[in-house]
C-alpha atoms as a PDB file:
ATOM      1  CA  UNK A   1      12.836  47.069   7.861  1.00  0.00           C
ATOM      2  CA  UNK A   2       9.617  46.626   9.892  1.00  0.00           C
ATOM      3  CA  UNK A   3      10.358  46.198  13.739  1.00  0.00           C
ATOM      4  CA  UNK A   4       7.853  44.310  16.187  1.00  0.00           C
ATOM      5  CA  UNK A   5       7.451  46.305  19.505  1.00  0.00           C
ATOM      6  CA  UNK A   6       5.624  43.458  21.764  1.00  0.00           C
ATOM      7  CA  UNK A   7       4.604  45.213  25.458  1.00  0.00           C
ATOM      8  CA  UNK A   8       4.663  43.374  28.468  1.00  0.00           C
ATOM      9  CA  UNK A   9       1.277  42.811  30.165  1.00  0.00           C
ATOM     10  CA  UNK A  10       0.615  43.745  33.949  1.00  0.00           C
ATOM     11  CA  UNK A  11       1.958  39.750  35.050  1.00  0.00           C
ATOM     12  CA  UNK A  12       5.346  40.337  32.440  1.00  0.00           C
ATOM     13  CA  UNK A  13       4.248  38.488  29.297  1.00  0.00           C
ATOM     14  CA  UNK A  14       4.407  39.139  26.031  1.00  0.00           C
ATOM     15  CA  UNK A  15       1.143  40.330  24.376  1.00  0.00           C
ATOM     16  CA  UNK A  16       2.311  38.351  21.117  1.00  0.00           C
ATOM     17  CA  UNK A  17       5.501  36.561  19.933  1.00  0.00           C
ATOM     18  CA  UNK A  18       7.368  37.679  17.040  1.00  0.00           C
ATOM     19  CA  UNK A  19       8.180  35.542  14.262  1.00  0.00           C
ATOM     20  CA  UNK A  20      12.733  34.543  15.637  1.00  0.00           C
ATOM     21  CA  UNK A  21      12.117  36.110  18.711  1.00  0.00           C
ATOM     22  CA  UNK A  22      14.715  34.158  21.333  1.00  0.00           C
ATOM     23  CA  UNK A  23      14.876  31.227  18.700  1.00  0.00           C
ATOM     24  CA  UNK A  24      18.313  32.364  17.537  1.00  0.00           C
ATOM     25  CA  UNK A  25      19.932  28.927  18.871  1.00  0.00           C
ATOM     26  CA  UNK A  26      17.113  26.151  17.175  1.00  0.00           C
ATOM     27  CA  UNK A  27      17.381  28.698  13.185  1.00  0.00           C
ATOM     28  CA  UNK A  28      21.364  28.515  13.782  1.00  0.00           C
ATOM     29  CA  UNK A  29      20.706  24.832  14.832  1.00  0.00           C
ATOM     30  CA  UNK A  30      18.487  23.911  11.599  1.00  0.00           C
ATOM     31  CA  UNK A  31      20.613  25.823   9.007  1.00  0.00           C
ATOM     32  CA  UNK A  32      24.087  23.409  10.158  1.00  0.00           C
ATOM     33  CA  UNK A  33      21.649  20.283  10.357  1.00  0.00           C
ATOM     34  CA  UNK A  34      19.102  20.900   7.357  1.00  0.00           C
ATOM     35  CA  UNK A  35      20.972  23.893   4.953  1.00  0.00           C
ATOM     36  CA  UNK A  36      17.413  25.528   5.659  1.00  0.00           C
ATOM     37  CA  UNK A  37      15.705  27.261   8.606  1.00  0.00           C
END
């Protein structure tokens, strides 16, 4: 298992964006719509 450890710059933002990162709801959303995600 390889786990993504963003950090938090000085203003609170992400330095990058991992790949389902808060995008739980449009996967879930695409799987029941399209079988697929």
């Amino acid at each position: 298992m390889i786990v993504d450890t963003p950090e938090l710059d000085e203003e609170g933002r992400l330095d990058y964006w991992p790949k389902q990162f808060f995008d739980e709801w449009k996967n879930s959303l695409d799987q029941l719509l399209y079988g697929g995600g």
